[in-house]
C-alpha atoms as a PDB file:
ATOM      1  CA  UNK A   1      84.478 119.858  69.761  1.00  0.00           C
ATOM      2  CA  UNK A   2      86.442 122.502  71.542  1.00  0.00           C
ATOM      3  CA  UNK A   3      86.418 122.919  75.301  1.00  0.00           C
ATOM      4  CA  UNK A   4      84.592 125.126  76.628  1.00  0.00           C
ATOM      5  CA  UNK A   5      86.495 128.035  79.237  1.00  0.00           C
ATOM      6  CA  UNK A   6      85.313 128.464  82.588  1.00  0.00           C
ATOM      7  CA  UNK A   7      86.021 131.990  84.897  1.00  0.00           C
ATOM      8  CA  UNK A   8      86.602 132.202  88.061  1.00  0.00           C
ATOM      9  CA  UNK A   9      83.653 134.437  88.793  1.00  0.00           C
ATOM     10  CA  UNK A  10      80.358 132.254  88.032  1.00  0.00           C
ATOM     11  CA  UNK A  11      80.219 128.534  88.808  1.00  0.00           C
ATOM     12  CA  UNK A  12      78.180 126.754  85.904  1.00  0.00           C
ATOM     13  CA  UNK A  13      79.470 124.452  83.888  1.00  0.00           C
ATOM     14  CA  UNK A  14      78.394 123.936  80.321  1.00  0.00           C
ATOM     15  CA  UNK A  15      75.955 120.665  79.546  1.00  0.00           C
ATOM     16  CA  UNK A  16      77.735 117.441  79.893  1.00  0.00           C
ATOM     17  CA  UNK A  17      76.750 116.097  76.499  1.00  0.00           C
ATOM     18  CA  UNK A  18      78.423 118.600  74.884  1.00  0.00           C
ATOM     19  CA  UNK A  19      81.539 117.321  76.063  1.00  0.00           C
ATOM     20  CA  UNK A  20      84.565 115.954  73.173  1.00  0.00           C
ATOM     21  CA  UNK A  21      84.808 112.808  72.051  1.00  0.00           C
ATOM     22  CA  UNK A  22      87.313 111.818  75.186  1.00  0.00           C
ATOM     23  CA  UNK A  23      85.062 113.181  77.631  1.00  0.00           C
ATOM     24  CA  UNK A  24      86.541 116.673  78.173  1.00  0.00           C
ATOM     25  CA  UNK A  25      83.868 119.227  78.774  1.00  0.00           C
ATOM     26  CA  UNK A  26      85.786 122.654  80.365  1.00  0.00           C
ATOM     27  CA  UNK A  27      88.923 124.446  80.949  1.00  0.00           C
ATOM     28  CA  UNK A  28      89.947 126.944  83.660  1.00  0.00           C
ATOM     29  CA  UNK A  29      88.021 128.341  86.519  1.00  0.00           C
ATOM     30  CA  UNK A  30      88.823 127.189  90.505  1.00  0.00           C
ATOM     31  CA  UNK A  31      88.479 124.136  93.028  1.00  0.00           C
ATOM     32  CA  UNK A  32      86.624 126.484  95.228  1.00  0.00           C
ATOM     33  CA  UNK A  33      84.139 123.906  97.215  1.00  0.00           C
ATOM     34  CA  UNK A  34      81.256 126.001  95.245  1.00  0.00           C
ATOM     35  CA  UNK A  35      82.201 124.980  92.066  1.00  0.00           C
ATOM     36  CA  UNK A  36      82.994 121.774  93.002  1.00  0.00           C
ATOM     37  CA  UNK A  37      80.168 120.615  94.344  1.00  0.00           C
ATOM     38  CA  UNK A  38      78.296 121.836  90.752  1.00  0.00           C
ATOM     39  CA  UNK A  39      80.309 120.135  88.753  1.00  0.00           C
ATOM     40  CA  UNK A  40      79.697 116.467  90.420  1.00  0.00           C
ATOM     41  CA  UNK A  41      75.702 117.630  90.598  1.00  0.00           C
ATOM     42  CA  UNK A  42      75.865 116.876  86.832  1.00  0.00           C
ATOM     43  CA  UNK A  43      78.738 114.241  86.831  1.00  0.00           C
ATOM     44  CA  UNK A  44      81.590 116.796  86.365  1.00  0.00           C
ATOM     45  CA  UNK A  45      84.668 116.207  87.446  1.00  0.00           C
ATOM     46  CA  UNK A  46      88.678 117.806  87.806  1.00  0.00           C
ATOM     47  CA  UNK A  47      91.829 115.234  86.465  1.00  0.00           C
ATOM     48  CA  UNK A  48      94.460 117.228  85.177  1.00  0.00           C
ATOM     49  CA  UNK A  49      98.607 117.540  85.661  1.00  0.00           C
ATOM     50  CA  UNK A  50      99.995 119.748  88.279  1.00  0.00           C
ATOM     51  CA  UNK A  51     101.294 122.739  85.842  1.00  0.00           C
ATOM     52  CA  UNK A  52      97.962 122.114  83.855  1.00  0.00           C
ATOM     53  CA  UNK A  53      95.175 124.425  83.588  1.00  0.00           C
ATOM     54  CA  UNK A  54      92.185 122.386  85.597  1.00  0.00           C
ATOM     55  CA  UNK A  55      90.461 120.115  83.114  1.00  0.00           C
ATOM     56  CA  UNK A  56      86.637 119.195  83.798  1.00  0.00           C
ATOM     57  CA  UNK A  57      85.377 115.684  82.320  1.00  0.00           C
ATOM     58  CA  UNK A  58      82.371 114.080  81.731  1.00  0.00           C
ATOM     59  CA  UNK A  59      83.138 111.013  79.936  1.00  0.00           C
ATOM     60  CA  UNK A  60      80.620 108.614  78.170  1.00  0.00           C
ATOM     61  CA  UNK A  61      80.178 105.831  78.834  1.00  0.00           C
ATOM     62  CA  UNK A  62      80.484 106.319  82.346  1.00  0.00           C
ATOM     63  CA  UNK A  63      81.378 103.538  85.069  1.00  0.00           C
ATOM     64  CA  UNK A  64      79.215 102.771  87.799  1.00  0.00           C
ATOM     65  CA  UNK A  65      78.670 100.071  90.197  1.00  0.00           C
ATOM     66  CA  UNK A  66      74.721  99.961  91.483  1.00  0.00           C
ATOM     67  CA  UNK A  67      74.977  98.441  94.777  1.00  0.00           C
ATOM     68  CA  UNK A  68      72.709  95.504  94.549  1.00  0.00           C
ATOM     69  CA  UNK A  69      75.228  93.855  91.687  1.00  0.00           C
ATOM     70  CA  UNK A  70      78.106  93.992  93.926  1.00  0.00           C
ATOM     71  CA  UNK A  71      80.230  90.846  93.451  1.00  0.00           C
ATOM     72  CA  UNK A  72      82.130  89.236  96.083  1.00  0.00           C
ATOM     73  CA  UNK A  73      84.623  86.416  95.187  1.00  0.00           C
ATOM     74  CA  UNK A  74      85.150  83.386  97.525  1.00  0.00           C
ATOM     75  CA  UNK A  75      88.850  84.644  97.994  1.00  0.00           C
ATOM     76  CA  UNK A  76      87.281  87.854  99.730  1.00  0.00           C
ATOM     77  CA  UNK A  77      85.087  85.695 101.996  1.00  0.00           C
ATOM     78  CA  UNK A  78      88.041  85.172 104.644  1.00  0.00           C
ATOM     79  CA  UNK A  79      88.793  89.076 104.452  1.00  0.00           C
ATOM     80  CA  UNK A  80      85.053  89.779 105.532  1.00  0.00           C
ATOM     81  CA  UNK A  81      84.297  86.947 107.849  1.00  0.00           C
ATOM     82  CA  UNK A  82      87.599  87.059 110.011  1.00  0.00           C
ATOM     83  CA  UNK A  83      89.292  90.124 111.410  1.00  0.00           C
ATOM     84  CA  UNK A  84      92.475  90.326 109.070  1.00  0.00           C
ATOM     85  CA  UNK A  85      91.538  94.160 108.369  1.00  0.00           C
ATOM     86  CA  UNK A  86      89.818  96.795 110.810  1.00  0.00           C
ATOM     87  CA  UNK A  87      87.703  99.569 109.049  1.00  0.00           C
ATOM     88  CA  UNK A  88      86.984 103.238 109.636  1.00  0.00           C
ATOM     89  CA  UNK A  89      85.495 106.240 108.171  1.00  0.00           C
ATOM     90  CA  UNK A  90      86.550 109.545 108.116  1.00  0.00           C
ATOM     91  CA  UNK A  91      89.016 109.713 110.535  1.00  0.00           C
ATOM     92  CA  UNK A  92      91.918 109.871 108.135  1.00  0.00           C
ATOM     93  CA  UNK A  93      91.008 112.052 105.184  1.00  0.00           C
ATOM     94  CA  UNK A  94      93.982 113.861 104.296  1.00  0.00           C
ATOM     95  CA  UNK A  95      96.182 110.723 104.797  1.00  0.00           C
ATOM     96  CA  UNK A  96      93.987 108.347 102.778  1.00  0.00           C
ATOM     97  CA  UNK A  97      94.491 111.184 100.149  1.00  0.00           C
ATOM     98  CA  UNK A  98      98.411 111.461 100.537  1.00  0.00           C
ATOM     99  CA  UNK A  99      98.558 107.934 100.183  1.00  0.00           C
ATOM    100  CA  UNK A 100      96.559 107.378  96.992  1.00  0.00           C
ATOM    101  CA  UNK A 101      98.769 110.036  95.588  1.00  0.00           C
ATOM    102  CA  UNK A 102     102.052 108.290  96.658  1.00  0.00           C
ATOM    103  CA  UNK A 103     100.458 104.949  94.769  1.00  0.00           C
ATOM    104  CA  UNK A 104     102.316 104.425  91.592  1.00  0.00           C
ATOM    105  CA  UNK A 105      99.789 103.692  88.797  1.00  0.00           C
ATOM    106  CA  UNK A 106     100.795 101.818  85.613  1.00  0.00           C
ATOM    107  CA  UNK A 107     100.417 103.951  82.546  1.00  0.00           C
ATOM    108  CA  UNK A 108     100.378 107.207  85.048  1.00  0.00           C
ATOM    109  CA  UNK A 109     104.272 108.642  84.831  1.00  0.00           C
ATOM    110  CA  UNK A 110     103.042 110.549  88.118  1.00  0.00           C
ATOM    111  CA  UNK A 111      99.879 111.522  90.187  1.00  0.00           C
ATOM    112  CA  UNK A 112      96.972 113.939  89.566  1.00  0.00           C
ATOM    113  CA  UNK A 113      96.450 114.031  93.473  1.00  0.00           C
ATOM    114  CA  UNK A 114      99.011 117.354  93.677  1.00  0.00           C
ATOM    115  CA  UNK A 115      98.647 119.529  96.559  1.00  0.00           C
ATOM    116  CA  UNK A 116      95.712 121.616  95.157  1.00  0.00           C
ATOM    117  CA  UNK A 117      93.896 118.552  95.307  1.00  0.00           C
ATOM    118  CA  UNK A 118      94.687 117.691  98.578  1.00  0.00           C
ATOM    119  CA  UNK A 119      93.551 121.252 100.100  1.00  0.00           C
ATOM    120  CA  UNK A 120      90.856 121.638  97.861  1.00  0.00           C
ATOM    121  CA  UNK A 121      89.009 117.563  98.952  1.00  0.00           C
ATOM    122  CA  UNK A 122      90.376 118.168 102.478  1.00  0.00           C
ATOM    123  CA  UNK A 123      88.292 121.014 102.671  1.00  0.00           C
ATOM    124  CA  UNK A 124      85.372 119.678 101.525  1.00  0.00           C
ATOM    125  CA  UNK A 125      85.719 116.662 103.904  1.00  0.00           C
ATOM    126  CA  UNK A 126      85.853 119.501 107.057  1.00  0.00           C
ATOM    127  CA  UNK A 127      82.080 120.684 105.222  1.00  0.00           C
ATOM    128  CA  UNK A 128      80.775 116.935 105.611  1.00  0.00           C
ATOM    129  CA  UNK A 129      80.685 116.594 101.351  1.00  0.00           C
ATOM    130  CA  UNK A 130      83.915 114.416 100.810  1.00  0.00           C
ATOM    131  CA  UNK A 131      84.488 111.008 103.183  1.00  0.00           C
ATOM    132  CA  UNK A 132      87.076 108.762 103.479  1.00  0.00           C
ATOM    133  CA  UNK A 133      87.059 104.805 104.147  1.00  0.00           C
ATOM    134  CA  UNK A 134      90.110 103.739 106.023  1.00  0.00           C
ATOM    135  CA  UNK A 135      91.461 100.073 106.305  1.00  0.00           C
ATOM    136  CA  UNK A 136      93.785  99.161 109.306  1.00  0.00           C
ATOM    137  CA  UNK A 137      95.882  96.314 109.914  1.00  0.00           C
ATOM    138  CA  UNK A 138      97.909  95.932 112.889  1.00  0.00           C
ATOM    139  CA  UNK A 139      97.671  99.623 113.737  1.00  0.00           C
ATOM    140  CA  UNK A 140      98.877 100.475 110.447  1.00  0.00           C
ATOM    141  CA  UNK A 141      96.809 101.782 107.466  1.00  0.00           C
ATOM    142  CA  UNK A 142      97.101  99.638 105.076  1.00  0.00           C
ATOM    143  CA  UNK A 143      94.449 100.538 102.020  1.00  0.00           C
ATOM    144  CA  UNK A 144      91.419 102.892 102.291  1.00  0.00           C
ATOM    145  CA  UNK A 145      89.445 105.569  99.596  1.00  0.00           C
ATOM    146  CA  UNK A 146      87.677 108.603  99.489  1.00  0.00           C
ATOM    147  CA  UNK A 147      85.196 110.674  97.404  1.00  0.00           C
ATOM    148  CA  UNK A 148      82.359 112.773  97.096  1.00  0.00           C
ATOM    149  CA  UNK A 149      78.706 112.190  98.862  1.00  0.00           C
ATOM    150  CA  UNK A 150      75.576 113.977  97.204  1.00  0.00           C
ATOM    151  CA  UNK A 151      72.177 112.171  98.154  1.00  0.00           C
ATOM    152  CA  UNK A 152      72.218 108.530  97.457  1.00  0.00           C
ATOM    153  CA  UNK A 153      75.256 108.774  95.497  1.00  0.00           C
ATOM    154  CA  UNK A 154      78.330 108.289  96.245  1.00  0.00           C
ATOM    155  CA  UNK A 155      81.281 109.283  93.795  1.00  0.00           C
ATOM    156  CA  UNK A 156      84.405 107.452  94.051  1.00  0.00           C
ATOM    157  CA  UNK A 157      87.754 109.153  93.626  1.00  0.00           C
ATOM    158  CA  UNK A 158      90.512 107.710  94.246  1.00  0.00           C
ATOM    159  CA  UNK A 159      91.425 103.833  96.638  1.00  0.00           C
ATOM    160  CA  UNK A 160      94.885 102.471  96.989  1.00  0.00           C
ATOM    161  CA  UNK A 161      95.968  99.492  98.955  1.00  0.00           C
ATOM    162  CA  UNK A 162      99.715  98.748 101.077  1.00  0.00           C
ATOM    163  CA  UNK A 163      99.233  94.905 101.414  1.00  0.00           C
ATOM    164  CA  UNK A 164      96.736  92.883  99.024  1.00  0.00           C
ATOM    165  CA  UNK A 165      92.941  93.141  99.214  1.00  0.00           C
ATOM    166  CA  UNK A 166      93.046  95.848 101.552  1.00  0.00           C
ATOM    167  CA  UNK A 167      91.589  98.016  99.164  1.00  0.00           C
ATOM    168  CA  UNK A 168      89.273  95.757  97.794  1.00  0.00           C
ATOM    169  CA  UNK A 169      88.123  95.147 101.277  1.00  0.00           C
ATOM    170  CA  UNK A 170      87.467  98.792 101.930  1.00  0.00           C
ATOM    171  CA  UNK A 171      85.494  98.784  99.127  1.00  0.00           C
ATOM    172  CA  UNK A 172      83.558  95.833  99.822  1.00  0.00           C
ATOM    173  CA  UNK A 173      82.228  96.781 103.541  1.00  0.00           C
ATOM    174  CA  UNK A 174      81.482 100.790 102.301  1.00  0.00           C
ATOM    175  CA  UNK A 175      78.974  99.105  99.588  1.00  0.00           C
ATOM    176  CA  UNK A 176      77.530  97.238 102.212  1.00  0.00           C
ATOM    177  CA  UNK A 177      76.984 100.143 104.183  1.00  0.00           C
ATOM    178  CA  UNK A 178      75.695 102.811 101.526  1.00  0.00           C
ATOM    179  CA  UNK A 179      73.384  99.446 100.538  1.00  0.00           C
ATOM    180  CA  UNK A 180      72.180  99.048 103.703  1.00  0.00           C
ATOM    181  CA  UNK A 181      71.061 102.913 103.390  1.00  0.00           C
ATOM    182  CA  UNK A 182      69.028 103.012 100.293  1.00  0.00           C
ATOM    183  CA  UNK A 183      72.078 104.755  98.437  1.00  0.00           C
ATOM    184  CA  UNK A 184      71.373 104.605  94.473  1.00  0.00           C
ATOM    185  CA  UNK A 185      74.683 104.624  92.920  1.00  0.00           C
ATOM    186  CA  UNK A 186      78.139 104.593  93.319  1.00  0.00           C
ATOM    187  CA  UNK A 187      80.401 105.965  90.794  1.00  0.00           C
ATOM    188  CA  UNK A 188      83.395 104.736  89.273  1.00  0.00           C
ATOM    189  CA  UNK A 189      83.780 107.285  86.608  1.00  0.00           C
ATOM    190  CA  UNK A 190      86.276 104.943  84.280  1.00  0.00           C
ATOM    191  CA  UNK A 191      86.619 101.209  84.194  1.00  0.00           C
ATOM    192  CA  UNK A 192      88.871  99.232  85.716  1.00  0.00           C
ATOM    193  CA  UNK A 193      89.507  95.216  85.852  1.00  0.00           C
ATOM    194  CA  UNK A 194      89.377  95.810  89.559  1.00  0.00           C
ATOM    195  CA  UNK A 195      86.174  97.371  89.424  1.00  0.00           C
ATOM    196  CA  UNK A 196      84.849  95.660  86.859  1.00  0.00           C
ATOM    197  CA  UNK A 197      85.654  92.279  89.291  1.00  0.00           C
ATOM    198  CA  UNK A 198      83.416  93.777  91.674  1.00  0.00           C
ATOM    199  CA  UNK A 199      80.427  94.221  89.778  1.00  0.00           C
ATOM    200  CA  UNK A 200      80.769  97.752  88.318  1.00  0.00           C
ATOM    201  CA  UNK A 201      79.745  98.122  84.272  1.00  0.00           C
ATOM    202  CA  UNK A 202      79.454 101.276  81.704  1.00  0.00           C
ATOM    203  CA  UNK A 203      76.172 102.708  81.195  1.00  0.00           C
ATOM    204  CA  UNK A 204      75.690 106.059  79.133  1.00  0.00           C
ATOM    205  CA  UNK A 205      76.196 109.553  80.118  1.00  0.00           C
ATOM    206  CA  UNK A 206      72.757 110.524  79.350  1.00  0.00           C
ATOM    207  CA  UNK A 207      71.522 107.535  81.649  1.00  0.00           C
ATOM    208  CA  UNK A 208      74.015 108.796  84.205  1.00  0.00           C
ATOM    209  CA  UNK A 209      73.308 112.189  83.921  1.00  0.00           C
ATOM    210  CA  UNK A 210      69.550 111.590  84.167  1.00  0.00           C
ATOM    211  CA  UNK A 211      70.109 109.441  87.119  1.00  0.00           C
ATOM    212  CA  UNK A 212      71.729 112.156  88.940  1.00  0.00           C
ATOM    213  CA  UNK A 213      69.417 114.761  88.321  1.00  0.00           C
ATOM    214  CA  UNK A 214      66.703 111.850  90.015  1.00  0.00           C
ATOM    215  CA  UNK A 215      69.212 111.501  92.751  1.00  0.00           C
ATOM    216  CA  UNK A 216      68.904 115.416  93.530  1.00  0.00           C
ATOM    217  CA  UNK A 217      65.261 115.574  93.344  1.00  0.00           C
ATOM    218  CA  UNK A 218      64.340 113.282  95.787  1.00  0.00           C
ATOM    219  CA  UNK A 219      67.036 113.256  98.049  1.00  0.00           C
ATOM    220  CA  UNK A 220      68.579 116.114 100.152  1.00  0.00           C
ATOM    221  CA  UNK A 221      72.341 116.805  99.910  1.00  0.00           C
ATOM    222  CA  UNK A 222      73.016 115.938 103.960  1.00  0.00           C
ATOM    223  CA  UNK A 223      76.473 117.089 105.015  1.00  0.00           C
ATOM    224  CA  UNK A 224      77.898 115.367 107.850  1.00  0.00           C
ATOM    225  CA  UNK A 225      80.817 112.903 109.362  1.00  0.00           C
ATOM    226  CA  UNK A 226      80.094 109.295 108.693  1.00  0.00           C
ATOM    227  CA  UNK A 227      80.740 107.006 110.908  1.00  0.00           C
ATOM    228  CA  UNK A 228      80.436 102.600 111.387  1.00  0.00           C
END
């Protein structure tokens, strides 16, 4: 199934399940904060090359973790129970962003993180949408992630570490935290082993989709800075 071509003027997106095969839904249009925030109302999301037109997906199945299956392996217990790692949140958007794009993924010749990105994520962070996680070790940061907050969801972009676990510790203690505050879902939108290791598993899109629409409907969209 073709893709369907978005304009710059009007910020709907075609229904998810008419999406190809591989997920791809739309072509074209903007990463003005208006459009984004549509698109991940109904699971949408940007991944495309630099010199690329922007490419919207909606894959299926989709990856999620629920917060209640989290796992946590005895080798983590140490991270979380001594102070190896010191955590934040959102006071290092842009530079949690500039350093998943500097991580070197295998399979990935470069990064989809370009400069576009950057601006586009870094703006919606300043409008209280996008947050970051940052992990600290010595001063230094050493692993963090960011993504997108609508409701009781949270939608997970992008994590990268410096020196091992760091990431998976960031991870660990912002589950805790959206747990400890009713949130629904977190998405992962494609598996990973390292997500996978943590709990996260495939459901469909039209589970997903209806799940978000749920998420909307009973829960306001509350900008703001998060904080420990």
């Amino acid at each position: 199934m073709p893709a369907f071509w978005l304009y710059n003027d009007e910020y709907s997106f075609p229904d998810p399940a008419l999406a190809s095969s591989d997920g791809l839904l739309a072509v074209g249009g903007d990463l003005a904060p208006e459009r984004l925030l549509e698109a991940y109302k109904w699971g949408i999301f940007p991944w495309y090359n630099e010199d690329d037109p922007i490419l919207w997906w909606s894959p299926d199945p989709r990856f999620v973790l629920f917060p209640a299956e989290l796992r946590v392996t005895k080798s983590m217990r140490p991270y979380l129970n001594q102070p190896k790692f010191q955590i934040s949140f959102d006071q290092s958007f842009e530079q949690v962003m500039r350093a998943c794009q500097s991580t070197r993924r295998a399979h990935q010749p470069g990064s989809w993180i370009h400069e576009d990105m950057i601006e586009a994520y870094t703006k919606l962070h300043f409008m209280g949408y996008a947050h970051s996680v940052e992990v600290w070790q010595e001063g230094q940061l050493v692993g963090g992630l960011y993504g997108i907050c609508l409701g009781k969801i949270f939608f997970g972009e992008s994590m990268f570490a410096r020196v091992s676990n760091a990431s998976k510790f960031g991870f660990i203690r912002l589950v805790h935290w959206l747990q400890a505050r009713d949130f629904q879902l977190i998405d992962c939108q494609q598996e990973t082993a390292h997500l996978r290791s943590l709990g996260a598993r495939a459901i469909s899109r039209t589970d997903f989709t209806a799940r978000l629409q749920d998420n909307l409907a009973h829960y306001p969209i509350q900008p703001g800075t998060w904080s420990l």
